[in-house]
PDB file of N, CA and C in Angstrom:
ATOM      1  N   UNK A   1     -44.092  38.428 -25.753  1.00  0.00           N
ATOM      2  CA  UNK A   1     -44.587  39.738 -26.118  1.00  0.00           C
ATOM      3  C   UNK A   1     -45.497  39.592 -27.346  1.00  0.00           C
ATOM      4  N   UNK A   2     -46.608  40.440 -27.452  1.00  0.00           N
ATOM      5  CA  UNK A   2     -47.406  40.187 -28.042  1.00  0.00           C
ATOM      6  C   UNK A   2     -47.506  41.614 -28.942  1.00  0.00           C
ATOM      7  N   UNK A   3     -47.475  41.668 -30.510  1.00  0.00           N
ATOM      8  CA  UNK A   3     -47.678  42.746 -31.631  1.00  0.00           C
ATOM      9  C   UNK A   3     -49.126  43.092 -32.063  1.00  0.00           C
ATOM     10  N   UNK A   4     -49.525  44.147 -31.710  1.00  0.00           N
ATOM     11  CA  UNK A   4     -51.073  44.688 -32.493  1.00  0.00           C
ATOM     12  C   UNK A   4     -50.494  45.575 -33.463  1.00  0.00           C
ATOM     13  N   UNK A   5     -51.425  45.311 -34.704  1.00  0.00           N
ATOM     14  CA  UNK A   5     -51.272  46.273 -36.146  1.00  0.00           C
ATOM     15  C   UNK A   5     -51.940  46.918 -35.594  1.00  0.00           C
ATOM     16  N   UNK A   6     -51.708  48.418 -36.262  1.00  0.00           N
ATOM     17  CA  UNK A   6     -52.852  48.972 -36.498  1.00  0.00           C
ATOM     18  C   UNK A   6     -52.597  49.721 -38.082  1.00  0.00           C
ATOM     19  N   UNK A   7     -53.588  49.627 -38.686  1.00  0.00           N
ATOM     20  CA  UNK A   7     -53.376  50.224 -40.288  1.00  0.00           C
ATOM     21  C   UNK A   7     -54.275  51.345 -40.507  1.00  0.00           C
ATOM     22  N   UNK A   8     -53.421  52.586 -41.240  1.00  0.00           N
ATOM     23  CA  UNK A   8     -54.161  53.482 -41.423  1.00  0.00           C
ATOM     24  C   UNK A   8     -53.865  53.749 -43.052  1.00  0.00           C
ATOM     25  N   UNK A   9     -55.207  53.829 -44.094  1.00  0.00           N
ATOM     26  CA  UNK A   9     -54.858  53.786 -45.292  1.00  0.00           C
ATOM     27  C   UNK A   9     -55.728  55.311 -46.036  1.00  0.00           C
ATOM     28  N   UNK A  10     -55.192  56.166 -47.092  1.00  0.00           N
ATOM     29  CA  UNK A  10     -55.771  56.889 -47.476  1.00  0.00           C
ATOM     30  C   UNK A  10     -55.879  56.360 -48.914  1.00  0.00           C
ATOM     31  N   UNK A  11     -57.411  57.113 -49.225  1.00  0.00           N
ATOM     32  CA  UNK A  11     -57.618  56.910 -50.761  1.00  0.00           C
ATOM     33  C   UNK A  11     -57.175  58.227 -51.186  1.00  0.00           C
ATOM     34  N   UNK A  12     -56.505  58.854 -52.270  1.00  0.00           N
ATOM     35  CA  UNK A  12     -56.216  59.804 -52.884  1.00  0.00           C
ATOM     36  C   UNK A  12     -56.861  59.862 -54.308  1.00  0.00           C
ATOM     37  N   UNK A  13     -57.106  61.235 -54.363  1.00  0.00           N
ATOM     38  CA  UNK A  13     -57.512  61.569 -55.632  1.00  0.00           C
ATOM     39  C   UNK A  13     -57.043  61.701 -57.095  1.00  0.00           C
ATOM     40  N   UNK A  14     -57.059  62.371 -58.170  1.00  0.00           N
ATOM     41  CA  UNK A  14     -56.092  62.225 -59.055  1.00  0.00           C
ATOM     42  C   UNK A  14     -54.905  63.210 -58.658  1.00  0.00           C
ATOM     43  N   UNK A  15     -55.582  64.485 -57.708  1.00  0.00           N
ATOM     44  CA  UNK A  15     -54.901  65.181 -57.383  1.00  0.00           C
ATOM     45  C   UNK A  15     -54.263  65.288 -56.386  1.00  0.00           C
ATOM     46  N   UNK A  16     -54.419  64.324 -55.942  1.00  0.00           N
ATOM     47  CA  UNK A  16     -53.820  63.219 -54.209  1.00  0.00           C
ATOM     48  C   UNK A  16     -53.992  64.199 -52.732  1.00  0.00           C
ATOM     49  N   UNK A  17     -55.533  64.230 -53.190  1.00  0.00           N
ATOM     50  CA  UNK A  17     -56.091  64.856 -52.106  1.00  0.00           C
ATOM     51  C   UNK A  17     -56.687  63.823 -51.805  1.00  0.00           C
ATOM     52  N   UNK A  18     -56.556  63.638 -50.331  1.00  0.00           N
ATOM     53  CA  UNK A  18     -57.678  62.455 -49.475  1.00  0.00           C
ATOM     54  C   UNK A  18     -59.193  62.690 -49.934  1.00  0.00           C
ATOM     55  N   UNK A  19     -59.906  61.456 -50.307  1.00  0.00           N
ATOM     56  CA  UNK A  19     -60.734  61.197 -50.547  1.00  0.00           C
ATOM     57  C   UNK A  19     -61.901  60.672 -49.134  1.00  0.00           C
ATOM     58  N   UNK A  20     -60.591  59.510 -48.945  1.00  0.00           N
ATOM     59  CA  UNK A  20     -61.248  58.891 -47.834  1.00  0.00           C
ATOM     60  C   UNK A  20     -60.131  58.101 -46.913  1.00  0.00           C
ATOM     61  N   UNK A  21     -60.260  57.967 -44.964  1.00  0.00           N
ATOM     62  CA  UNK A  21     -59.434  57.423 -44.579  1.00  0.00           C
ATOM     63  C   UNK A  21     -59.380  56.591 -44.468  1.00  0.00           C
ATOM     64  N   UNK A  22     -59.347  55.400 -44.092  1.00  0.00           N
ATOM     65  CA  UNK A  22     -59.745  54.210 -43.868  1.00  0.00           C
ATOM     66  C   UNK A  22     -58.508  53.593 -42.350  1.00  0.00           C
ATOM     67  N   UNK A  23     -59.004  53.034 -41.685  1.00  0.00           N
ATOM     68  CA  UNK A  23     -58.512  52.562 -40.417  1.00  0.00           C
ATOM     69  C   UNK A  23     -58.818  51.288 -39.993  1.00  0.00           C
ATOM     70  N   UNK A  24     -58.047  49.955 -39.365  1.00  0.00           N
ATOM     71  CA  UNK A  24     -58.366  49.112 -39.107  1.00  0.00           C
ATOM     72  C   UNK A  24     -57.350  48.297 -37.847  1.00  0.00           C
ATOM     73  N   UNK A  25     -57.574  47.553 -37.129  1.00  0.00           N
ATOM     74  CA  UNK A  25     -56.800  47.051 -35.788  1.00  0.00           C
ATOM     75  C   UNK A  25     -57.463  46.015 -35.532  1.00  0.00           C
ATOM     76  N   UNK A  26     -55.900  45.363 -35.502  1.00  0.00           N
ATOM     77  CA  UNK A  26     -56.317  43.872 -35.004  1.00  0.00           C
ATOM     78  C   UNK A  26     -56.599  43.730 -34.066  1.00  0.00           C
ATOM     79  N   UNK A  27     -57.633  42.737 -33.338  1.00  0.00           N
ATOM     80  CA  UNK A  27     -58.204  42.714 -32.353  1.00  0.00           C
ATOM     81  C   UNK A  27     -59.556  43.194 -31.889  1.00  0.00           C
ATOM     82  N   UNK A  28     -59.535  44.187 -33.370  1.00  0.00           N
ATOM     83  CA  UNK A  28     -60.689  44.960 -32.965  1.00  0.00           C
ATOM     84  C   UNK A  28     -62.257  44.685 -33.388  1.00  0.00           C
ATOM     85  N   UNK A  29     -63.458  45.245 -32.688  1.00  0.00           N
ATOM     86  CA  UNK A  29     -64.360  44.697 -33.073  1.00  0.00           C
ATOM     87  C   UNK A  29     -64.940  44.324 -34.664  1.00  0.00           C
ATOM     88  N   UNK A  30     -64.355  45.049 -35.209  1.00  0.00           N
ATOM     89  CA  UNK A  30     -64.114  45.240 -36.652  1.00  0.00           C
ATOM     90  C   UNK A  30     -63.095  44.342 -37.030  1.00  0.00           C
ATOM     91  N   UNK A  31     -62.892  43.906 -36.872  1.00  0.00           N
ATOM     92  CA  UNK A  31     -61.582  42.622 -36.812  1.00  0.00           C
ATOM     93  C   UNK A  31     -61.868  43.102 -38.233  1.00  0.00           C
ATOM     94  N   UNK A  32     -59.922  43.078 -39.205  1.00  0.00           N
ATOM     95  CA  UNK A  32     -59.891  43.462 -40.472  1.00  0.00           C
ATOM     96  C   UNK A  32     -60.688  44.011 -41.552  1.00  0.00           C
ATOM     97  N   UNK A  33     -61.788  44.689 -40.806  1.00  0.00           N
ATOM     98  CA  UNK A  33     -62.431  45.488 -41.956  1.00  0.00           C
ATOM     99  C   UNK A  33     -62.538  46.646 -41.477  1.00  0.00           C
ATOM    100  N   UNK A  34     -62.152  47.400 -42.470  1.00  0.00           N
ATOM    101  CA  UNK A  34     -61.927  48.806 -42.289  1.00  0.00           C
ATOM    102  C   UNK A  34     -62.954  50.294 -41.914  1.00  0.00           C
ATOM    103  N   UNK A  35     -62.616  50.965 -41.167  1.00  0.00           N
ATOM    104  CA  UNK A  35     -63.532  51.871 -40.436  1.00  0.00           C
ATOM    105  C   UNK A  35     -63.361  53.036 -42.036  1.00  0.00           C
ATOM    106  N   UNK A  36     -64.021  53.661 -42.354  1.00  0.00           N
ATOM    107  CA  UNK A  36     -63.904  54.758 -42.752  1.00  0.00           C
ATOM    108  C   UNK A  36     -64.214  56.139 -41.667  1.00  0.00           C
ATOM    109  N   UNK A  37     -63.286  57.108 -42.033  1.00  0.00           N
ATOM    110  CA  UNK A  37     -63.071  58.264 -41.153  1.00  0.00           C
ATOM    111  C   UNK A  37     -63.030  59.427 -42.157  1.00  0.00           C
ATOM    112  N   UNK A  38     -62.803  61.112 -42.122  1.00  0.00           N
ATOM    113  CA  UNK A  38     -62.964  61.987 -42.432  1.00  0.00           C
ATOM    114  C   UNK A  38     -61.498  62.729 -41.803  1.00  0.00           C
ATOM    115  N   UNK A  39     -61.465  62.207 -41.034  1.00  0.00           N
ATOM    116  CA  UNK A  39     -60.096  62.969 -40.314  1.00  0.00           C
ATOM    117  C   UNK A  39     -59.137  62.072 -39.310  1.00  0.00           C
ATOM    118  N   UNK A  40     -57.948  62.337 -39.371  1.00  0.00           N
ATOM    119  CA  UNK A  40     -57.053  61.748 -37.987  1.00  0.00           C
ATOM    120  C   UNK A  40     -55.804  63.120 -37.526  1.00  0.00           C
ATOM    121  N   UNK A  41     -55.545  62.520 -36.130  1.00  0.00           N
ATOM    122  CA  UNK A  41     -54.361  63.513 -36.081  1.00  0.00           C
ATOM    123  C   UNK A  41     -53.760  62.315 -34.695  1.00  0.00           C
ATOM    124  N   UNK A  42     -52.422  62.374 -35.191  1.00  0.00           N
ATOM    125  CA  UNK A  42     -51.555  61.036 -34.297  1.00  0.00           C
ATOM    126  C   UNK A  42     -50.139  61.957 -34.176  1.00  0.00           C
ATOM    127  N   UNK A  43     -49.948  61.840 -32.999  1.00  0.00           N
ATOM    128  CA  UNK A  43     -48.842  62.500 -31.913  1.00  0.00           C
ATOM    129  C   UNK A  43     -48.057  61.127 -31.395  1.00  0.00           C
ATOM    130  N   UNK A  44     -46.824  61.166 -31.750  1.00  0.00           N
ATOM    131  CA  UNK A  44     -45.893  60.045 -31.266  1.00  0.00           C
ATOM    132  C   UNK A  44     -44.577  61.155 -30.573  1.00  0.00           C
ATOM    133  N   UNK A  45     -44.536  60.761 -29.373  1.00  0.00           N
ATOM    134  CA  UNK A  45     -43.480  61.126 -28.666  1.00  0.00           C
ATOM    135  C   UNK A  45     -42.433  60.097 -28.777  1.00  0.00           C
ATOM    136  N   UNK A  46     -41.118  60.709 -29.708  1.00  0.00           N
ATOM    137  CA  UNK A  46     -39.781  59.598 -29.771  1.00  0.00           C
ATOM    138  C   UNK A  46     -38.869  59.668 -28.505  1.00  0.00           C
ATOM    139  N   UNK A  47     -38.858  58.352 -28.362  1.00  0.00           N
ATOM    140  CA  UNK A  47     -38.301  57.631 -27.245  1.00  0.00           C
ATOM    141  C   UNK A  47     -36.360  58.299 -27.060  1.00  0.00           C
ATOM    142  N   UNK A  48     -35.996  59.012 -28.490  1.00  0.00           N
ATOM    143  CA  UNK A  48     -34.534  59.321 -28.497  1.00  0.00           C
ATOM    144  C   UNK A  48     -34.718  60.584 -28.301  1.00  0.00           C
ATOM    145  N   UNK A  49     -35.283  61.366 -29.172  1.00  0.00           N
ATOM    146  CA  UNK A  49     -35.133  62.960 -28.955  1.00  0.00           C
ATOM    147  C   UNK A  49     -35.398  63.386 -28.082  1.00  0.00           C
ATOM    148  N   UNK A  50     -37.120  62.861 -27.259  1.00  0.00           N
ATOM    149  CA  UNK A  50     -37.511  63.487 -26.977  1.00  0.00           C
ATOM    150  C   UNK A  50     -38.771  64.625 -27.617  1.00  0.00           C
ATOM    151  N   UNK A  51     -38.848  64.136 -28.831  1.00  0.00           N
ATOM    152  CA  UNK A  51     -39.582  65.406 -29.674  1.00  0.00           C
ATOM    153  C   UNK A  51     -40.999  64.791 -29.622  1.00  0.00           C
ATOM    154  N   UNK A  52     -41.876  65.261 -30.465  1.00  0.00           N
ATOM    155  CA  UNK A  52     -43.126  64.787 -30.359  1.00  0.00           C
ATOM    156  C   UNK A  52     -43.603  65.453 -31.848  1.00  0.00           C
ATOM    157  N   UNK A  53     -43.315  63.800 -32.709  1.00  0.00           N
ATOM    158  CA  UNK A  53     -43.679  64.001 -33.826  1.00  0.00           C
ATOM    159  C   UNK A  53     -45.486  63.299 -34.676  1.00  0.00           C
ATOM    160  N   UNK A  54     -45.732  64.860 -35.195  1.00  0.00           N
ATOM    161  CA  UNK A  54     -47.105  64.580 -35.759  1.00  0.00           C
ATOM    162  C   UNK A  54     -47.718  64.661 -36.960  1.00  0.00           C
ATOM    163  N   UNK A  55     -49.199  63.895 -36.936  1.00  0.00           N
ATOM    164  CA  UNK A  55     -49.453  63.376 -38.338  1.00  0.00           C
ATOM    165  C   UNK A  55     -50.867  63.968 -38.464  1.00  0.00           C
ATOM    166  N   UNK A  56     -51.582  64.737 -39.218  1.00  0.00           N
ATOM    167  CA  UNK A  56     -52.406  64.916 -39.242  1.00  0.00           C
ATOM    168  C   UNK A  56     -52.808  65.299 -40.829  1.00  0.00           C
ATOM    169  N   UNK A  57     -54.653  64.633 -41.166  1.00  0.00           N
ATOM    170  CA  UNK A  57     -55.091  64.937 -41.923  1.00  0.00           C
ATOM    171  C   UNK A  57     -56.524  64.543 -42.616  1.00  0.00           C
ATOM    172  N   UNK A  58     -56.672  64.976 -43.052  1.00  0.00           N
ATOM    173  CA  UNK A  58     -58.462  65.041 -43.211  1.00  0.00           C
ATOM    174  C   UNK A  58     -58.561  65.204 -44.817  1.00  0.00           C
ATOM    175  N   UNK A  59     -59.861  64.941 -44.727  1.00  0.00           N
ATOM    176  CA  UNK A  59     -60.635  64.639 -46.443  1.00  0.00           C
ATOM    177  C   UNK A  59     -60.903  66.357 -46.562  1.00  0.00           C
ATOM    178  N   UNK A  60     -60.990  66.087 -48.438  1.00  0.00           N
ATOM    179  CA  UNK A  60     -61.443  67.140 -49.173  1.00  0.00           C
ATOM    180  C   UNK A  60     -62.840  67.529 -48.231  1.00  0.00           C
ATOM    181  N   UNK A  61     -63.687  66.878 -48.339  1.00  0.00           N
ATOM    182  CA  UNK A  61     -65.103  66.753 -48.140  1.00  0.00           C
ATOM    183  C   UNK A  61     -65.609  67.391 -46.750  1.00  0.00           C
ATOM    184  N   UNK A  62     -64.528  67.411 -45.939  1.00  0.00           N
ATOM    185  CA  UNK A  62     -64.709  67.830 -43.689  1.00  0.00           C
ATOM    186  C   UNK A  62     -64.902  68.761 -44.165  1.00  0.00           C
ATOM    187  N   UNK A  63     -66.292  69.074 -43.668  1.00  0.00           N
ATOM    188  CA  UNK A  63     -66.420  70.592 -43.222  1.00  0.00           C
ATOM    189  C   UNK A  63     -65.894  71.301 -42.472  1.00  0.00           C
ATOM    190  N   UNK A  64     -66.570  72.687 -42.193  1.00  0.00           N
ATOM    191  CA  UNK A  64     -65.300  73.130 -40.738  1.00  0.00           C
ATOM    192  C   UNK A  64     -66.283  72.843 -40.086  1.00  0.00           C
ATOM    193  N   UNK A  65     -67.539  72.590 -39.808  1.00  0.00           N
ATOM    194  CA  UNK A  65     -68.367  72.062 -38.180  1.00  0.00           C
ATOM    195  C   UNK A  65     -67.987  71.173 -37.838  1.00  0.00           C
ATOM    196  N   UNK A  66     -67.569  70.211 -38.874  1.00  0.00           N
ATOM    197  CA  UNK A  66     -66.898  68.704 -38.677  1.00  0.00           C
ATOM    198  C   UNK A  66     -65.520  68.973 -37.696  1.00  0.00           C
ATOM    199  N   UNK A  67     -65.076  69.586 -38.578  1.00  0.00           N
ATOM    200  CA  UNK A  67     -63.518  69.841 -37.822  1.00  0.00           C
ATOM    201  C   UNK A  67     -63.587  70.716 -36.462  1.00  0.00           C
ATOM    202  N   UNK A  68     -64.549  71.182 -35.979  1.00  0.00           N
ATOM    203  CA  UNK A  68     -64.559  71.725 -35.155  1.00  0.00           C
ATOM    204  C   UNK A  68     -64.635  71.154 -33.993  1.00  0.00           C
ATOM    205  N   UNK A  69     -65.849  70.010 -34.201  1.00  0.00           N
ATOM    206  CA  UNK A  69     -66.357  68.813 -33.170  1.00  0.00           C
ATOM    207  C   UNK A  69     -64.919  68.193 -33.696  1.00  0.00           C
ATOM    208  N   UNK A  70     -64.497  67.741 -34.337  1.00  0.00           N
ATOM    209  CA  UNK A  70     -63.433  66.937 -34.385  1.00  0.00           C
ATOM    210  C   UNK A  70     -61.652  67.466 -33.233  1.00  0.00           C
ATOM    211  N   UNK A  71     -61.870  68.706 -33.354  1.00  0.00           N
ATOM    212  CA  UNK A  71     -60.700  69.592 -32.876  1.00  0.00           C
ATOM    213  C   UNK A  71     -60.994  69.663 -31.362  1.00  0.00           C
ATOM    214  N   UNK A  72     -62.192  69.820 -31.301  1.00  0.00           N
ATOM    215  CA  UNK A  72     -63.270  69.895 -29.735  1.00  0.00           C
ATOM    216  C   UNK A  72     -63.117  68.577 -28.668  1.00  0.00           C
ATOM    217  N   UNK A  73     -63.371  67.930 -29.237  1.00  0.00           N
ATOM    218  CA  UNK A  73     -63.495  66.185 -29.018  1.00  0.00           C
ATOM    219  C   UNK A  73     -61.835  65.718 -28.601  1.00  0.00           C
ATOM    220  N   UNK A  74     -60.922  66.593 -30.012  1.00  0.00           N
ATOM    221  CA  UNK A  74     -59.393  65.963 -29.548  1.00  0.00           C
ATOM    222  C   UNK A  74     -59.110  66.668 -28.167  1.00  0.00           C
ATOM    223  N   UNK A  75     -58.978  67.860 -28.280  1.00  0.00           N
ATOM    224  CA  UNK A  75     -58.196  68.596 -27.028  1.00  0.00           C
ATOM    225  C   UNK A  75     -59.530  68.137 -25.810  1.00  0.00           C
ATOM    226  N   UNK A  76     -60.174  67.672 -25.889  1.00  0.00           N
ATOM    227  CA  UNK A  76     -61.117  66.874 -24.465  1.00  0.00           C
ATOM    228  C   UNK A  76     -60.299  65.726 -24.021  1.00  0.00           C
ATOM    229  N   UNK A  77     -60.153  64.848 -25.470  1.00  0.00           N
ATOM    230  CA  UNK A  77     -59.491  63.865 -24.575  1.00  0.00           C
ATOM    231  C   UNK A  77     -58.168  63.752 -24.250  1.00  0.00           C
ATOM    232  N   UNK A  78     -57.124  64.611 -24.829  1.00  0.00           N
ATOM    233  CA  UNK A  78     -56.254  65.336 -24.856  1.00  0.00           C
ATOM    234  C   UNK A  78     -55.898  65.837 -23.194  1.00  0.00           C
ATOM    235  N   UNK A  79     -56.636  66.351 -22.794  1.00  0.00           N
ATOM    236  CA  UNK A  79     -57.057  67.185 -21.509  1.00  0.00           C
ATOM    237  C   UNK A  79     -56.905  66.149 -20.075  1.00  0.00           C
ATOM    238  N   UNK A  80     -58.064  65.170 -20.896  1.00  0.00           N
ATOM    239  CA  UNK A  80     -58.904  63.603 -20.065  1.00  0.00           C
ATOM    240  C   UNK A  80     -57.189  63.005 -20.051  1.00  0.00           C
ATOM    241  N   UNK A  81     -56.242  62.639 -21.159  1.00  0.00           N
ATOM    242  CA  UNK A  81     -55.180  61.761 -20.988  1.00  0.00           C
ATOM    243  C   UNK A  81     -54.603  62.221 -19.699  1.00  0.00           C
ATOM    244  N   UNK A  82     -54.438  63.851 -19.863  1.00  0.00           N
ATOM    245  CA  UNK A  82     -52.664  64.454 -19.271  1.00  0.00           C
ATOM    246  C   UNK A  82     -53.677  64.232 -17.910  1.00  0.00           C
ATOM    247  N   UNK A  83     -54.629  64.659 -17.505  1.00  0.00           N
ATOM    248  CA  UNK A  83     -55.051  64.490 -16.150  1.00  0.00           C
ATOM    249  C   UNK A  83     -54.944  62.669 -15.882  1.00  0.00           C
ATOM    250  N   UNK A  84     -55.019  61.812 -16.596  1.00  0.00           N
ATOM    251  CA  UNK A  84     -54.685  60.396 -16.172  1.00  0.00           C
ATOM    252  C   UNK A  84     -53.281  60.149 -16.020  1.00  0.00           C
ATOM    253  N   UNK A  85     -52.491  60.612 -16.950  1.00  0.00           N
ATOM    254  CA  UNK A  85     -51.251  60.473 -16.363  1.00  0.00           C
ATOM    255  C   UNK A  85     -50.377  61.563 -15.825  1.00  0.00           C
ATOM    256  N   UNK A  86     -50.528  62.509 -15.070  1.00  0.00           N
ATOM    257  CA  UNK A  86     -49.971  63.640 -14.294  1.00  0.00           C
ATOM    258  C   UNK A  86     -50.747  63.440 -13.089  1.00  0.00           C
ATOM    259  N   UNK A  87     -51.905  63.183 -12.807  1.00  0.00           N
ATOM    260  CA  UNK A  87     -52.221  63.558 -11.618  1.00  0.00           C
ATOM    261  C   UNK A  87     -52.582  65.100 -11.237  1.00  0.00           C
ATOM    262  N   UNK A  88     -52.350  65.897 -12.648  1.00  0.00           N
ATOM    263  CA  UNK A  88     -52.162  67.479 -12.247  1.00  0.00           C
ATOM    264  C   UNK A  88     -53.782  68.187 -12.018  1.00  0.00           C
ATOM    265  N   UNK A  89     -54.578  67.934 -11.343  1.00  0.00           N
ATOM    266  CA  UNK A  89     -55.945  68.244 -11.177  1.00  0.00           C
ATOM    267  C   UNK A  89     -55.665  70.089 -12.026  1.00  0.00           C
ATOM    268  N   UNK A  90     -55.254  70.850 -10.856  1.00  0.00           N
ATOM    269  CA  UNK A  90     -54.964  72.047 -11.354  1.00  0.00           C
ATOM    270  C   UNK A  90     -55.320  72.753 -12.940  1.00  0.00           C
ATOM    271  N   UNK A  91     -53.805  71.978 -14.043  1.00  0.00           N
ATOM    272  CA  UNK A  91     -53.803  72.261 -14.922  1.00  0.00           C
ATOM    273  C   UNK A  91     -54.430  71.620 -15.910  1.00  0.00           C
ATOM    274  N   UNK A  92     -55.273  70.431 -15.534  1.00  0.00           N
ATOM    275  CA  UNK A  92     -56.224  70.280 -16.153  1.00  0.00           C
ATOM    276  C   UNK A  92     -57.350  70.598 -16.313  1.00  0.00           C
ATOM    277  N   UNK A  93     -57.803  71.193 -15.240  1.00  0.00           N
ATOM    278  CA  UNK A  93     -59.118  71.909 -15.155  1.00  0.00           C
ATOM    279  C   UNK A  93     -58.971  73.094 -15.788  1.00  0.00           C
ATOM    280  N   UNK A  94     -57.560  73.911 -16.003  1.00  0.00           N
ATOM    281  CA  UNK A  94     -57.364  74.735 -17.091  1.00  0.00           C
ATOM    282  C   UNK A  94     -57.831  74.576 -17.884  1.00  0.00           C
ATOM    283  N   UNK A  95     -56.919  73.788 -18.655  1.00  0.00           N
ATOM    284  CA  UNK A  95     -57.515  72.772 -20.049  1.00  0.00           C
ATOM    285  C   UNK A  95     -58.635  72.524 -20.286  1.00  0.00           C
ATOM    286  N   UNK A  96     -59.521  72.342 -19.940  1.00  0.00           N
ATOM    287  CA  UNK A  96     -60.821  71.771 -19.796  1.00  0.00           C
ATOM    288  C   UNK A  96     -61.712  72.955 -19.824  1.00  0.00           C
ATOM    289  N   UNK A  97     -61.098  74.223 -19.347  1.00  0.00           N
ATOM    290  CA  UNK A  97     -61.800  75.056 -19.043  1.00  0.00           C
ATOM    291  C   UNK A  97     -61.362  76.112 -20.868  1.00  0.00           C
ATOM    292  N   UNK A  98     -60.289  75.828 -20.978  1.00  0.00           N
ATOM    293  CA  UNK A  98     -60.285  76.169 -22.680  1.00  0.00           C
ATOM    294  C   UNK A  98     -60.666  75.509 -23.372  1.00  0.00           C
ATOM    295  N   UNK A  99     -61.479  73.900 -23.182  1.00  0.00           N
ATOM    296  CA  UNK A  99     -62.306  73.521 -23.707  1.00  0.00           C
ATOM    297  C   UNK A  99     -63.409  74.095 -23.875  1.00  0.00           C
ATOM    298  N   UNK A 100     -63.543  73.870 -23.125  1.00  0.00           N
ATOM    299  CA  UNK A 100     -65.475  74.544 -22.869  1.00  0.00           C
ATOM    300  C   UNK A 100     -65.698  75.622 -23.542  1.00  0.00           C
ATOM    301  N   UNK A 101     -64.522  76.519 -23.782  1.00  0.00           N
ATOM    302  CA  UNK A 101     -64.415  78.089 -23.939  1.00  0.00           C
ATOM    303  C   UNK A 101     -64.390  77.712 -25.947  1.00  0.00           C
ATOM    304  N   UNK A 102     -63.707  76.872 -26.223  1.00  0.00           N
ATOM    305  CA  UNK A 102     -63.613  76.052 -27.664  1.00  0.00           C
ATOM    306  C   UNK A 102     -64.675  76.089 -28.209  1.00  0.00           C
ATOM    307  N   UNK A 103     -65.435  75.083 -27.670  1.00  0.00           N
ATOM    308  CA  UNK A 103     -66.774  74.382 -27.763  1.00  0.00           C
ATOM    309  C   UNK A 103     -68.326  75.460 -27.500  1.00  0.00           C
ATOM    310  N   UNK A 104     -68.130  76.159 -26.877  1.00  0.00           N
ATOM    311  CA  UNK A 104     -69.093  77.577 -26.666  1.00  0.00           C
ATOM    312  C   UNK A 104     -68.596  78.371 -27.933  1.00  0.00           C
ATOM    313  N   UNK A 105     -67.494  78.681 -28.264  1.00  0.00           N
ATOM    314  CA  UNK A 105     -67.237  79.681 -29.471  1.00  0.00           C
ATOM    315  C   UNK A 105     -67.573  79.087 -30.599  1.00  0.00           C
ATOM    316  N   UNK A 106     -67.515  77.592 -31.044  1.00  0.00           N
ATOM    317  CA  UNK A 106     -67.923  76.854 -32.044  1.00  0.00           C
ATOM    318  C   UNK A 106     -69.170  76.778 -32.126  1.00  0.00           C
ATOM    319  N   UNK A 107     -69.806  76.890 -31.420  1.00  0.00           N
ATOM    320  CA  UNK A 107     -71.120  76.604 -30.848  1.00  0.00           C
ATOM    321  C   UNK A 107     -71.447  74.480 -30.963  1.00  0.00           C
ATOM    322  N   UNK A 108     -70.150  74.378 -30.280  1.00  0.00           N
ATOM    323  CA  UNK A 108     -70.177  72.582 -30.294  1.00  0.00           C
ATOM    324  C   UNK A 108     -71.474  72.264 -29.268  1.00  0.00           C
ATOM    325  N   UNK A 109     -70.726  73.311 -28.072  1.00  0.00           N
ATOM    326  CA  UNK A 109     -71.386  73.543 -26.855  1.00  0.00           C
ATOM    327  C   UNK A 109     -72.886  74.310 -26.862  1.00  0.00           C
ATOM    328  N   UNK A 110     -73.594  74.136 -27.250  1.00  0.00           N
ATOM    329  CA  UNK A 110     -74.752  75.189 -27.580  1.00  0.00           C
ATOM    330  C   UNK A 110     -75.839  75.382 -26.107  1.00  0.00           C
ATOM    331  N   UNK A 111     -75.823  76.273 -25.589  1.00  0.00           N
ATOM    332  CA  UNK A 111     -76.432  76.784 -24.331  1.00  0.00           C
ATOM    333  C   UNK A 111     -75.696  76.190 -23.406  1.00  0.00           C
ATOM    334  N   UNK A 112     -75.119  76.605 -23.217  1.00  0.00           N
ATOM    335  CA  UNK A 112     -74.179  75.600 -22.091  1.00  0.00           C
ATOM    336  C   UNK A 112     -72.960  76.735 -21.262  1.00  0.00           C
ATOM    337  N   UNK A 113     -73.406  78.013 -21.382  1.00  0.00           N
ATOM    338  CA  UNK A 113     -72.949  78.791 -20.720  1.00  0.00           C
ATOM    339  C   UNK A 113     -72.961  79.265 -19.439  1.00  0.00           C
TER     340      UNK A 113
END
């Protein structure tokens, strides 16, 4: 069996507000040097409860257009996963379809009505 890191590091401020994220994975094309990011949000479903525990957080600096494409972008692929592993055509095209509806109100989507 084979172990991949993956490291996620924040810089904090004096007032230990994220500054900046920083991200890095072995293996990756970036092999040990670190990505800088603006935002993350990580969903771990525990293997005992059952629960689905989450992590999310972003820099002083994200705008909300940022976060919007950022929020836009998650629930897409979000959408893209559950249709890979359900098979549920149906309720994903839901999903997808409160995407679109996301992304038009943000104006992520711009003419695309």
């Amino acid at each position: 069996m084979k172990n991949n890191r993956i490291v996620i590091e924040t810089v904090l401020d004096e007032k230990k507000y994220p500054e900046d994220i920083r991200w890095t994975a072995e293996n990756s094309k970036n092999d040990n040097n670190y990505n800088s990011s603006k935002a993350f949000f990580l969903s771990l479903f525990d293997k005992e409860s059952r629960d689905t525990v989450e992590l999310d957080l972003w820099t002083k600096d994200m705008q909300v257009i940022e976060m919007d494409r950022f929020v836009f972008q998650t629930l897409n692929s979000i959408t893209n996963m559950y249709h890979r592993a359900t098979k549920n055509t149906e309720l994903a095209n839901e999903m997808q379809n409160f995407v679109k509806y996301f992304g038009e109100k943000t104006e992520i989507l711009k003419g695309n009505k």
